[in-house]
Protein backbone atom coordinates (compact mmCIF):
# COMPACT_ATOMS: atom_id res chain seq x y z
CA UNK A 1 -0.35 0.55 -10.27
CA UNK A 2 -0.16 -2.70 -12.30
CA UNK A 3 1.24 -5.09 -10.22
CA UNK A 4 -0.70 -4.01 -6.76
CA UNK A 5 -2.35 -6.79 -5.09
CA UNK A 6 -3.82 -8.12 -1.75
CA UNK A 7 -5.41 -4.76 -0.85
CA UNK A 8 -6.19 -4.21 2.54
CA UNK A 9 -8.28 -1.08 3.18
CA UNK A 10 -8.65 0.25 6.82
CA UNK A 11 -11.70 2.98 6.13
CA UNK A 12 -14.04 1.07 8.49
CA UNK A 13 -11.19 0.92 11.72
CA UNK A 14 -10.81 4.49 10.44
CA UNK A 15 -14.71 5.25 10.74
CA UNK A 16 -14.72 3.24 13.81
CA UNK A 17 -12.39 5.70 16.03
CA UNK A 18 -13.92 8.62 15.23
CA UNK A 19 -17.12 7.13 16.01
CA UNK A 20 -15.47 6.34 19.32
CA UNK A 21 -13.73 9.81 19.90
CA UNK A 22 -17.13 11.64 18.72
CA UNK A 23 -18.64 9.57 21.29
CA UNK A 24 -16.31 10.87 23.97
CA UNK A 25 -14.73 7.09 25.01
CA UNK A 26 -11.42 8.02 23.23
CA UNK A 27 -9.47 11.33 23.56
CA UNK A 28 -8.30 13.67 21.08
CA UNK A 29 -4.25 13.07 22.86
CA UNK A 30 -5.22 9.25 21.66
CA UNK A 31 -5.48 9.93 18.37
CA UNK A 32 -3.48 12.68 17.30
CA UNK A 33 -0.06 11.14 18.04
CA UNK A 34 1.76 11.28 15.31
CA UNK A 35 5.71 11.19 16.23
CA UNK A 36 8.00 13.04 14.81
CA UNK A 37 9.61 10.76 12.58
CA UNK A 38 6.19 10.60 10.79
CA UNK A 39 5.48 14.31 10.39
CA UNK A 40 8.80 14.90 8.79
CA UNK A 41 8.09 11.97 6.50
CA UNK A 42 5.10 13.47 5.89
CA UNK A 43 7.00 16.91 5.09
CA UNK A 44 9.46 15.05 3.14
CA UNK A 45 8.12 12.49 1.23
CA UNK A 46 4.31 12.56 1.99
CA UNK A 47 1.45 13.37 -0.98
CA UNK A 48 -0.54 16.34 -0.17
CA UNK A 49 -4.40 15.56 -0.40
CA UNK A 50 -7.44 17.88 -1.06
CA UNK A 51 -9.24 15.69 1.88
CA UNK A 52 -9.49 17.83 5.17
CA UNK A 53 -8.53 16.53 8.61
CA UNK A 54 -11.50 14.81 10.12
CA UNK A 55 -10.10 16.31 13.62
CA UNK A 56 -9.05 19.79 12.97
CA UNK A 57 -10.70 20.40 9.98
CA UNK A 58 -8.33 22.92 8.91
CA UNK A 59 -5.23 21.21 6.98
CA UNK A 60 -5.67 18.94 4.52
CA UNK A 61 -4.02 15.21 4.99
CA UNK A 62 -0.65 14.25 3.72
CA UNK A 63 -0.33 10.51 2.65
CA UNK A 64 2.96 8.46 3.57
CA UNK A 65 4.01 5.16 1.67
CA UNK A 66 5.98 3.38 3.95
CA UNK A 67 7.84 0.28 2.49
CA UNK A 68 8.75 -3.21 3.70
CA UNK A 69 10.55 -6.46 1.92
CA UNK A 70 12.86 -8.83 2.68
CA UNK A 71 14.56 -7.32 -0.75
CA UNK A 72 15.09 -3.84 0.65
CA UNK A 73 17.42 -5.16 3.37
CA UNK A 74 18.11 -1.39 5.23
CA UNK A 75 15.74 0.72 3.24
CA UNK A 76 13.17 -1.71 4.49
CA UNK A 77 11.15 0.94 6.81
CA UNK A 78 11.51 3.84 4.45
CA UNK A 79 9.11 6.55 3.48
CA UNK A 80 8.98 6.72 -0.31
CA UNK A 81 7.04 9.16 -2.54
CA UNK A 82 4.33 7.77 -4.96
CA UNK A 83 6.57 8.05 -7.95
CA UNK A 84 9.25 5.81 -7.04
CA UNK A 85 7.11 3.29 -6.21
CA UNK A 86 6.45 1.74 -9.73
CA UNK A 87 10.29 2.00 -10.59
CA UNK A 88 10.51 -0.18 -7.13
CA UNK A 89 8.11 -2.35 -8.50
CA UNK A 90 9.47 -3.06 -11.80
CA UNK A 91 13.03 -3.89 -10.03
CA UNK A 92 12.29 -6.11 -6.99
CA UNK A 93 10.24 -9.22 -6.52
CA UNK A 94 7.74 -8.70 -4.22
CA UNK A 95 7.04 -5.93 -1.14
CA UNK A 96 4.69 -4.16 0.91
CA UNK A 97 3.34 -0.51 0.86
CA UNK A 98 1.85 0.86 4.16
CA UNK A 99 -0.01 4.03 3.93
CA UNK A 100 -0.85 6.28 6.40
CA UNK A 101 -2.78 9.47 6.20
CA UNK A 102 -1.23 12.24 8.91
CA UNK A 103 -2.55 15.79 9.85
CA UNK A 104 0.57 18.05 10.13
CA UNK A 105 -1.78 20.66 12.05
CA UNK A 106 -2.90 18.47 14.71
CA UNK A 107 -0.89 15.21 14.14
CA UNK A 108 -3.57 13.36 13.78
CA UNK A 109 -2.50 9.81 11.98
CA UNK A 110 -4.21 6.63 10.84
CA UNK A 111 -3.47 3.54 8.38
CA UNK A 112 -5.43 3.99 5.49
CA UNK A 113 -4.29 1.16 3.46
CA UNK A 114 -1.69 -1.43 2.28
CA UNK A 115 -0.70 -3.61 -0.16
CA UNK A 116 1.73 -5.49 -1.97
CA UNK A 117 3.94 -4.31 -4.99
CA UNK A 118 6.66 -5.78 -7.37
CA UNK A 119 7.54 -8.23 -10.56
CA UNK A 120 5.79 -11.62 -8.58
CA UNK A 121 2.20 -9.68 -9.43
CA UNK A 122 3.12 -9.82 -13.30
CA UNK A 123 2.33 -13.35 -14.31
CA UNK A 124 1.84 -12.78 -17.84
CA UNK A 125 3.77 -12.94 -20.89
CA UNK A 126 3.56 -10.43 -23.48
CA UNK A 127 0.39 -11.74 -25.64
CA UNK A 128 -1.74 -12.13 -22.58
CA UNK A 129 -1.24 -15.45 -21.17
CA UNK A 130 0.30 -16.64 -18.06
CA UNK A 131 3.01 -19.09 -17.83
CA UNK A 132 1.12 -21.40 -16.06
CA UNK A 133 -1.08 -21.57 -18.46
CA UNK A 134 1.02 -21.87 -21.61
CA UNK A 135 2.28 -25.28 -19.45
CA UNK A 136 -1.15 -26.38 -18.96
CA UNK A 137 -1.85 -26.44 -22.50
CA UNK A 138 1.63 -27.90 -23.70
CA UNK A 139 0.90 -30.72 -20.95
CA UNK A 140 -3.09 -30.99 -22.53
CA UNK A 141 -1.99 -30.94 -25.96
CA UNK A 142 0.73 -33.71 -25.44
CA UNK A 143 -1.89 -36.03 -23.74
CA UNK A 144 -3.75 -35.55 -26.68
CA UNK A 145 -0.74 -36.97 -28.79
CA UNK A 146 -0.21 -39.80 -26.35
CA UNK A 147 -3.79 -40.96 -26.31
CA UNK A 148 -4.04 -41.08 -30.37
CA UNK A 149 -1.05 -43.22 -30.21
């Protein structure tokens, strides 16, 4: 997507609690928690993946885009497929995807990533520049004028 920014990725927390449930510290009930609310958003609104379940290792995972903005007032919280995302985008300034990858065999869940979306992440104007740059060199070139004078 154009506009995403401030990418936080979560592979390594991922990586480091199935480290800890191969190890035997953490328990399979620990991990595979995923409430019901998620599961049907998962059913819903999810993205089916061809990556198997790390747990089960007999579904594939389903990825969930939860969204949150100050702009979304009561949708805020909502589980929103990947295609309405850009049209989101495009329309409000500025909010934030969540998304988590859940096993709807063995409700295993986890935060893969999240990042922010909307119009505040297109600072350009149409041939390339960004605004604060077209001031910068307005404000350079009139110095220029006022020092010749």
């Amino acid at each position: 997507m154009r506009t995403q920014r401030q990418v936080v990725d979560y592979s390594l927390q991922k990586r480091a609690v199935l480290r800890e449930l191969l190890a035997g510290r953490v328990g399979t009930y620990d991990v595979c928690d995923a409430s019901p609310y998620l599961k049907n958003a998962a059913r819903f609104h999810g993205e089916p993946t061809d990556r198997r379940c790390p747990i089960c290792r007999s579904e594939n995972l389903t990825l969930v885009h939860y969204i949150y903005g100050d702009e979304l007032k009561q949708s805020a919280g909502q589980a929103r497929t990947l295609t309405e995302l850009p049209v989101l985008a495009m329309t409000l300034r500025e909010f934030q995807v969540f998304v988590v990858e859940v096993c709807l065999g063995c409700d295993w869940n986890h935060l893969v990533e999240q990042y922010l979306l909307g119009r505040d992440g297109l600072a350009s104007d149409s041939d390339g520049t960004s605004e604060q740059d077209a001031a910068g060199a307005e404000g350079t070139g009139r110095r220029r004028r006022e020092a010749q004078r």
